[in-house]
PDB file of N, CA and C in Angstrom:
ATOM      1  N   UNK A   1     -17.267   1.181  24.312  1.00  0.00           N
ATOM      2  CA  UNK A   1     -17.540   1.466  22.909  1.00  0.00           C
ATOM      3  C   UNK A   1     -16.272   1.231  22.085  1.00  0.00           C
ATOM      4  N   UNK A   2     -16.480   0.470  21.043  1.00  0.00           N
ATOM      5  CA  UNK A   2     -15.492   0.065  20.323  1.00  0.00           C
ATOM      6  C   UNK A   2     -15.069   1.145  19.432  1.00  0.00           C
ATOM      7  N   UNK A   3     -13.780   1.652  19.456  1.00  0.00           N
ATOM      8  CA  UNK A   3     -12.862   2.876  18.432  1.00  0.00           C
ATOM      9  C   UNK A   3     -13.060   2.802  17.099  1.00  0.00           C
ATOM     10  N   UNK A   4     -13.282   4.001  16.650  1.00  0.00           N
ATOM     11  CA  UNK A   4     -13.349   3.832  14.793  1.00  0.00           C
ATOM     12  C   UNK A   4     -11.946   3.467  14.015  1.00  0.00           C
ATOM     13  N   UNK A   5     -12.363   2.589  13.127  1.00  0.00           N
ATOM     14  CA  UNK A   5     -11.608   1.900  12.667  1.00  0.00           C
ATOM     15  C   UNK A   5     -10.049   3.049  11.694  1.00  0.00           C
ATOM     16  N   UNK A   6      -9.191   2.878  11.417  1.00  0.00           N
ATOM     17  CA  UNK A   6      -9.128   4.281  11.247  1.00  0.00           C
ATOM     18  C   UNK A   6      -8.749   4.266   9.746  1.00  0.00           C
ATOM     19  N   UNK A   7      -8.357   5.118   8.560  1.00  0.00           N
ATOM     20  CA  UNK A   7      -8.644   5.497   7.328  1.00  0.00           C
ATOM     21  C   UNK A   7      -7.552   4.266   6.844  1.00  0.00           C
ATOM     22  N   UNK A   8      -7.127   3.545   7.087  1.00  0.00           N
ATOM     23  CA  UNK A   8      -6.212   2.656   6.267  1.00  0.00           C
ATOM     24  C   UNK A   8      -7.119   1.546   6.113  1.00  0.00           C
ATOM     25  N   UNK A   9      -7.957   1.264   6.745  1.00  0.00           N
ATOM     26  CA  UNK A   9      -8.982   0.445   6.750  1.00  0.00           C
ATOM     27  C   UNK A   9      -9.841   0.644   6.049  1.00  0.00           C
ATOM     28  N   UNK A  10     -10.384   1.849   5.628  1.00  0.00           N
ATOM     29  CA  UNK A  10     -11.508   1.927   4.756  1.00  0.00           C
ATOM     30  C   UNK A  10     -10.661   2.536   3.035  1.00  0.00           C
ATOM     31  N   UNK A  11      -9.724   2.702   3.446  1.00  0.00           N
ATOM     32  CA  UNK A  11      -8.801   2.433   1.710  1.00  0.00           C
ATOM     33  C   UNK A  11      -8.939   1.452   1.071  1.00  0.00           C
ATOM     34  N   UNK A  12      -8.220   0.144   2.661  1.00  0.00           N
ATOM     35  CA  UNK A  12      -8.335  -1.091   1.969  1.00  0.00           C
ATOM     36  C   UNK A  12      -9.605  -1.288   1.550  1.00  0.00           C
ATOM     37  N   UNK A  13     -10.934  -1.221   2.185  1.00  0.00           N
ATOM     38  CA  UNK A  13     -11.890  -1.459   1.467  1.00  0.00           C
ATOM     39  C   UNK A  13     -12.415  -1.356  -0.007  1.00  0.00           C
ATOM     40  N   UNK A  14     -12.165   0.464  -0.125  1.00  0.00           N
ATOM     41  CA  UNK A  14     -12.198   0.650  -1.086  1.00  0.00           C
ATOM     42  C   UNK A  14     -11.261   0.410  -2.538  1.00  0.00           C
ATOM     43  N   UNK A  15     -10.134  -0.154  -2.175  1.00  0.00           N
ATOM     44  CA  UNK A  15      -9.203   0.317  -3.193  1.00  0.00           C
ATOM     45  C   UNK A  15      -8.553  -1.297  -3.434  1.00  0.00           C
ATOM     46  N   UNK A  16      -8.613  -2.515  -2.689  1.00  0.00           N
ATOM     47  CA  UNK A  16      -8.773  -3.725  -2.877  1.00  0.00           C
ATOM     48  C   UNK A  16      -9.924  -4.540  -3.053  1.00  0.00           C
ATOM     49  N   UNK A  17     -11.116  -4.001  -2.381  1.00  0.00           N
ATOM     50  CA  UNK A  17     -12.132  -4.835  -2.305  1.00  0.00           C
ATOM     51  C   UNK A  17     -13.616  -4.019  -3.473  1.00  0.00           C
ATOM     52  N   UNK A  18     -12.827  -3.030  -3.616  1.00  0.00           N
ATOM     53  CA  UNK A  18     -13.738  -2.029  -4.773  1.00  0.00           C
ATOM     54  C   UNK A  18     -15.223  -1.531  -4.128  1.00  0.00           C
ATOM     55  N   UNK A  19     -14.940  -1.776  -2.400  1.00  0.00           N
ATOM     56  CA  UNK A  19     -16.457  -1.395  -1.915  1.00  0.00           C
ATOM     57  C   UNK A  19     -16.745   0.335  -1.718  1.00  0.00           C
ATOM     58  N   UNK A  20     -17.475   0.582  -2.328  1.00  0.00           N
ATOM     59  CA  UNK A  20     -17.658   2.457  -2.390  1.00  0.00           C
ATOM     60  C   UNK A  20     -18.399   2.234  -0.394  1.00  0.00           C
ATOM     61  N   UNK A  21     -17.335   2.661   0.456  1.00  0.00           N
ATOM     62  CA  UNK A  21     -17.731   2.621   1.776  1.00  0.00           C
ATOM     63  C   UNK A  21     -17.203   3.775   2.413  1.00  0.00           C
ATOM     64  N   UNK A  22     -17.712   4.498   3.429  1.00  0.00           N
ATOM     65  CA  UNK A  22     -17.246   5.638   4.305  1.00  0.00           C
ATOM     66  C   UNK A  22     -17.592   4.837   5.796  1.00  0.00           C
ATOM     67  N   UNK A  23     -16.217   5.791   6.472  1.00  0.00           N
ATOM     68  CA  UNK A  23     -16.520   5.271   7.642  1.00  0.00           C
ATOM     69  C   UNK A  23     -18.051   5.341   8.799  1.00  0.00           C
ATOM     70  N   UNK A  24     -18.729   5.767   8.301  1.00  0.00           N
ATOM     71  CA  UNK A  24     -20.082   5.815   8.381  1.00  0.00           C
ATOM     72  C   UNK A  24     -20.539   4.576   8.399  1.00  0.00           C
ATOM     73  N   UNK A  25     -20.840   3.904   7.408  1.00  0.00           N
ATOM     74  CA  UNK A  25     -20.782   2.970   6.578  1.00  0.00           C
ATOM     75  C   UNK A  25     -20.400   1.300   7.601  1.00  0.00           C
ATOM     76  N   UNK A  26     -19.281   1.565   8.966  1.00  0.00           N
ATOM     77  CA  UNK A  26     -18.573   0.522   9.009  1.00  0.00           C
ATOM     78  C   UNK A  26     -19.345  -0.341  10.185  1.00  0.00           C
ATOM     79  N   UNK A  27     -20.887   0.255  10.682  1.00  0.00           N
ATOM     80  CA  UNK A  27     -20.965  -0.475  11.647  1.00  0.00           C
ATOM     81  C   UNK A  27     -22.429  -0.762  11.242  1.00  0.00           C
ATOM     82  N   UNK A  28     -22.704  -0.499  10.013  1.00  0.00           N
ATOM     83  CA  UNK A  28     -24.099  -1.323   8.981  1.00  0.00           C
ATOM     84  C   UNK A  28     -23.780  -2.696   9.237  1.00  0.00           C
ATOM     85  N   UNK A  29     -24.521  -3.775   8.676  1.00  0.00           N
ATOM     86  CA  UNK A  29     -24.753  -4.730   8.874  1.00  0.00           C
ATOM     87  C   UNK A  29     -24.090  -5.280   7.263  1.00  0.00           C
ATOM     88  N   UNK A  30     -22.880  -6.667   7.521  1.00  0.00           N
ATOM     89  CA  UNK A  30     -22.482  -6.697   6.332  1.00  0.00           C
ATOM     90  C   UNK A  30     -23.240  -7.214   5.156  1.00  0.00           C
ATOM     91  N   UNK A  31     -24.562  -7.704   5.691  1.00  0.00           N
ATOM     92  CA  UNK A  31     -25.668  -8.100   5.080  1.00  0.00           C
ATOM     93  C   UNK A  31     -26.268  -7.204   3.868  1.00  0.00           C
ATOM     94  N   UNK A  32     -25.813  -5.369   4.405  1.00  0.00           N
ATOM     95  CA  UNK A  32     -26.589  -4.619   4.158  1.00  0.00           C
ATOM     96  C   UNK A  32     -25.756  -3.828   3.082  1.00  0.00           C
ATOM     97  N   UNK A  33     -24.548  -4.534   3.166  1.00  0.00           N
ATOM     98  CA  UNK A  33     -23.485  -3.805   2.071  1.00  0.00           C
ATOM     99  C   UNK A  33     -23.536  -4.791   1.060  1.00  0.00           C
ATOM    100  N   UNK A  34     -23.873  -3.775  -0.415  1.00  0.00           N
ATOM    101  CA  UNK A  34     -23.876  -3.661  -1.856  1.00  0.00           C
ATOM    102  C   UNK A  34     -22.957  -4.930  -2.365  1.00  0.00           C
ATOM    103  N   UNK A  35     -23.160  -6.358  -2.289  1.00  0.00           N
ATOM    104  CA  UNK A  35     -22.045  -6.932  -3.332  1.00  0.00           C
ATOM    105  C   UNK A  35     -20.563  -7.461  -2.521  1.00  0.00           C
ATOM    106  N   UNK A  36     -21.286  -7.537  -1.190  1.00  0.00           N
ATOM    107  CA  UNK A  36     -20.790  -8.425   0.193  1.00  0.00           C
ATOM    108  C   UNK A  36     -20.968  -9.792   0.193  1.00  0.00           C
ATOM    109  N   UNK A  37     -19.380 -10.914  -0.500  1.00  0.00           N
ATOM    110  CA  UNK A  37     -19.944 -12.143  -0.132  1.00  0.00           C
ATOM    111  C   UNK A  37     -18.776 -12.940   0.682  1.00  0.00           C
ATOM    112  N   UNK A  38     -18.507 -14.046   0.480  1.00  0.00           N
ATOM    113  CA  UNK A  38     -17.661 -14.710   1.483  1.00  0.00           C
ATOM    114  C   UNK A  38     -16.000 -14.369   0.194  1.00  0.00           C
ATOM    115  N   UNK A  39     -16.199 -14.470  -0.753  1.00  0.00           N
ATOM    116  CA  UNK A  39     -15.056 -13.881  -1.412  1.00  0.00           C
ATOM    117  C   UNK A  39     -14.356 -12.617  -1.084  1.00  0.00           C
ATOM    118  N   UNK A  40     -15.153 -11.395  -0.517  1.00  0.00           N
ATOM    119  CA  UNK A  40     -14.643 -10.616  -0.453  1.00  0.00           C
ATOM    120  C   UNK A  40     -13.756 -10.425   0.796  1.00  0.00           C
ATOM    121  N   UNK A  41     -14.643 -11.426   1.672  1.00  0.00           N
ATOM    122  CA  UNK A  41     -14.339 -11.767   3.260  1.00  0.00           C
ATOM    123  C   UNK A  41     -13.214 -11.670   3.089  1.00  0.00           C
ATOM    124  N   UNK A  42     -12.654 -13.155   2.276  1.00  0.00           N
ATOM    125  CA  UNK A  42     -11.273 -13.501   2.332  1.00  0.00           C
ATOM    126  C   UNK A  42     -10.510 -13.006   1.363  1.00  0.00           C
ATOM    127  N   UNK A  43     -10.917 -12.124   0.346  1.00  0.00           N
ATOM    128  CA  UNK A  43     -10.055 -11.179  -0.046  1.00  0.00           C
ATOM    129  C   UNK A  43      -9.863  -9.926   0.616  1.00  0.00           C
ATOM    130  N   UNK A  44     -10.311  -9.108   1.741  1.00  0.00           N
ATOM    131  CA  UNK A  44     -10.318  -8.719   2.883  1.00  0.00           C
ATOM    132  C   UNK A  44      -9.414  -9.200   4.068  1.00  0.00           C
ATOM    133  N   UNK A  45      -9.634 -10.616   4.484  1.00  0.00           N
ATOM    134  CA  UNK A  45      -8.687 -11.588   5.290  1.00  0.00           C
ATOM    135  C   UNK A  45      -7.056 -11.322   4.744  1.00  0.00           C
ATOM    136  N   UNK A  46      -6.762 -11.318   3.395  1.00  0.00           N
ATOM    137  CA  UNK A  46      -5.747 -11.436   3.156  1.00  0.00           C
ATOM    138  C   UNK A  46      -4.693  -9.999   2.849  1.00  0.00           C
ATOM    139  N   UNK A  47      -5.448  -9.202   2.529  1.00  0.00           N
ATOM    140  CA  UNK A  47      -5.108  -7.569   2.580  1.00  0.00           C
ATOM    141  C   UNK A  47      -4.923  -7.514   4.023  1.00  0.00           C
ATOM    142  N   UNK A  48      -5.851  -7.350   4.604  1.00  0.00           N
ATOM    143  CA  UNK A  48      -5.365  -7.491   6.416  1.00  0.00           C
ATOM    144  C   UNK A  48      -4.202  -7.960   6.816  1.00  0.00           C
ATOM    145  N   UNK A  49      -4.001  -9.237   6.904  1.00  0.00           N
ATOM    146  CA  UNK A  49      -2.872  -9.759   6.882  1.00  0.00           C
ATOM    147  C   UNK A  49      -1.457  -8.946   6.294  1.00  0.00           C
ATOM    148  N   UNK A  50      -1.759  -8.398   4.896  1.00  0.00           N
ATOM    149  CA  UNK A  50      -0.826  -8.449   4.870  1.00  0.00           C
ATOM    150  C   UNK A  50      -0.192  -6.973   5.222  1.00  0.00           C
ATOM    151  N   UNK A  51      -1.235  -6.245   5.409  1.00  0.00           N
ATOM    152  CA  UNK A  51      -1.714  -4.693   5.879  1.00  0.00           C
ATOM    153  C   UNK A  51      -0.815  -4.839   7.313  1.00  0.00           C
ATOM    154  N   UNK A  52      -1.510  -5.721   8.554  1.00  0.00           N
ATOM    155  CA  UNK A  52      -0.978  -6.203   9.547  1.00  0.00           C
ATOM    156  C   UNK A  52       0.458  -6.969  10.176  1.00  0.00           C
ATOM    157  N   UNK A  53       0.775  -7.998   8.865  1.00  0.00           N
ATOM    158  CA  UNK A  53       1.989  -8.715   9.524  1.00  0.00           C
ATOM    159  C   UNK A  53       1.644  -9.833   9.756  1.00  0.00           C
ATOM    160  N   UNK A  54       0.152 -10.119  10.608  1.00  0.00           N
ATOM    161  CA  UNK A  54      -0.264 -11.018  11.307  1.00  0.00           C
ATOM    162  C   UNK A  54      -1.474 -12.196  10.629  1.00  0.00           C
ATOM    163  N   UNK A  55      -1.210 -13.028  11.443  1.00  0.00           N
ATOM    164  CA  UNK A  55      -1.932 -14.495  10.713  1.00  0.00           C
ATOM    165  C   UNK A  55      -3.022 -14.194  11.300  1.00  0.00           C
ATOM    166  N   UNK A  56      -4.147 -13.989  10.399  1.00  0.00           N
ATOM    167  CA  UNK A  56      -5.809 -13.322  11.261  1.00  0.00           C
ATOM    168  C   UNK A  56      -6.399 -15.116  11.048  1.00  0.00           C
ATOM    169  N   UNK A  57      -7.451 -14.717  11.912  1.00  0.00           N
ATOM    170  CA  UNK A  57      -8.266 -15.948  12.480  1.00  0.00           C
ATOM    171  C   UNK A  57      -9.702 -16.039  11.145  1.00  0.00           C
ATOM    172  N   UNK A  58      -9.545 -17.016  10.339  1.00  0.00           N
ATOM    173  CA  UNK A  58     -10.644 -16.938   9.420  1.00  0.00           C
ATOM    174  C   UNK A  58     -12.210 -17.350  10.173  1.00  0.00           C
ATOM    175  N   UNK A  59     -12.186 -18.019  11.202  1.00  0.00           N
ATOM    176  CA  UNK A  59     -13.417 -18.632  12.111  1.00  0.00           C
ATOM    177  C   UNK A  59     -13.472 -17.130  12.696  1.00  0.00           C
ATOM    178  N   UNK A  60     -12.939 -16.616  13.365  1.00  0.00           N
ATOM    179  CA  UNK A  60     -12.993 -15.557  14.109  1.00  0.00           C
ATOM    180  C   UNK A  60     -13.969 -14.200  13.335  1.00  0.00           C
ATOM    181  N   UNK A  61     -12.769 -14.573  11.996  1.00  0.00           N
ATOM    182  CA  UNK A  61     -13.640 -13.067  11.327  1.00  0.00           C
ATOM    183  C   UNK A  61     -14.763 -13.220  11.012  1.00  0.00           C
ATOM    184  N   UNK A  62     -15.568 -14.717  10.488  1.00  0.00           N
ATOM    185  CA  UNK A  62     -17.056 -14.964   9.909  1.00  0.00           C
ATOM    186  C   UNK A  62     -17.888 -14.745  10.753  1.00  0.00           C
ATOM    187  N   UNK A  63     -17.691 -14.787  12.503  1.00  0.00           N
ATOM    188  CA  UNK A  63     -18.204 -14.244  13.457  1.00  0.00           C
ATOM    189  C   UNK A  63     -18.966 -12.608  13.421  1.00  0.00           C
ATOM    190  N   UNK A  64     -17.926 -12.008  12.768  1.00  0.00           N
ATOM    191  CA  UNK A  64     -17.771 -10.336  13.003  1.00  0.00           C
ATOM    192  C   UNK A  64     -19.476 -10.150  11.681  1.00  0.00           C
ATOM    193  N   UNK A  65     -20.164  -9.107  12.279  1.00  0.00           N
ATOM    194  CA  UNK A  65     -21.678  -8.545  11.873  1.00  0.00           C
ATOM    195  C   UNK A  65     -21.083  -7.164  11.147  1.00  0.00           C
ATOM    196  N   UNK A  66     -20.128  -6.536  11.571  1.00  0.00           N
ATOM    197  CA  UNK A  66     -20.003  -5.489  11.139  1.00  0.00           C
ATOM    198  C   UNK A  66     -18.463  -5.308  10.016  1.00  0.00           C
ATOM    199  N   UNK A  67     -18.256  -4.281   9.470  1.00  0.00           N
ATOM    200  CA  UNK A  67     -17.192  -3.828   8.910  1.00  0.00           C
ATOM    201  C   UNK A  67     -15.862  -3.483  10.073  1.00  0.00           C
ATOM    202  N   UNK A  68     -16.575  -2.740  11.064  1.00  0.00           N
ATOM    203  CA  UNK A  68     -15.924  -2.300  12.659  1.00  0.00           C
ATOM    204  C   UNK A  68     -15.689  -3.743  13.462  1.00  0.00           C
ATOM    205  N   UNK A  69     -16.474  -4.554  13.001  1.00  0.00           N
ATOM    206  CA  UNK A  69     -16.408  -6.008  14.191  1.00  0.00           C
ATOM    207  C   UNK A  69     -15.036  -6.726  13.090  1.00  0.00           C
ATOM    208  N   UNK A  70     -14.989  -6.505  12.101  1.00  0.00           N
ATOM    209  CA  UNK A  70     -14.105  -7.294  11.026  1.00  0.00           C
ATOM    210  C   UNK A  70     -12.494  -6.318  11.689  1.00  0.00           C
ATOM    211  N   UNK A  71     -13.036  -5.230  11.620  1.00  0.00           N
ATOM    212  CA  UNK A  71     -11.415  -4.502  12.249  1.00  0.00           C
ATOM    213  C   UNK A  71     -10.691  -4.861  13.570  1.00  0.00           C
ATOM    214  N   UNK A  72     -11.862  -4.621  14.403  1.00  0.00           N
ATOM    215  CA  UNK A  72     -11.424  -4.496  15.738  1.00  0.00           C
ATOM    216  C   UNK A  72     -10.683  -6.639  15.978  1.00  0.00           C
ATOM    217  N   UNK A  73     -11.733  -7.221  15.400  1.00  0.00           N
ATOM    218  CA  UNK A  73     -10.816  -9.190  15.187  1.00  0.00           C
ATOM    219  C   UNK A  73      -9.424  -8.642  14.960  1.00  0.00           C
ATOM    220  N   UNK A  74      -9.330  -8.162  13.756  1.00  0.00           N
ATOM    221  CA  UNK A  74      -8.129  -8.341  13.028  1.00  0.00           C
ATOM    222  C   UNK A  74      -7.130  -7.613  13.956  1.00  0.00           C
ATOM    223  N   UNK A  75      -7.735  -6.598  14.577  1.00  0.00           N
ATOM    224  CA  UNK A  75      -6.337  -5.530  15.457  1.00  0.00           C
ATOM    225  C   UNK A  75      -6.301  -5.837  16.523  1.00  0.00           C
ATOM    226  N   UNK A  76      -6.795  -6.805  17.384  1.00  0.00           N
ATOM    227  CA  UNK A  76      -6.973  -7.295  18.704  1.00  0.00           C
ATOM    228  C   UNK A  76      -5.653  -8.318  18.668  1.00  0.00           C
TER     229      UNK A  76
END
């Protein structure tokens, strides 16, 4: 079972990407979140990054179904 993502992650959500999300919230379907498009992806992609340090995989993340599948890419 994959670990909950933990509260710096759902800041960034909220507080760069303007998504009203709880960690509840992170293993919905990104289909199913309010005003979810490929912009936010990669405005997401790039907060990560820079949240991280690290050069994240943009093929990798379009893979990820979840908010939790978008974390666990990026922290792997």
């Amino acid at each position: 079972m994959a670990e909950t993502p933990p509260d710096w992650f759902v800041e960034i959500l909220r507080d760069e990407l303007d998504i009203d999300v709880t960690a509840d919230d992170l293993t919905r379907s990104l289909d199913e979140l309010p005003g979810w498009d490929s912009v936010k992806l990669l405005t997401l992609l790039v907060a990560l990054e820079r949240h991280t340090g690290a050069t994240l995989s943009l093929p990798d993340l379009l893979e990820a179904r979840t908010l939790a599948a978008v974390h666990e890419t990026a922290t792997r």
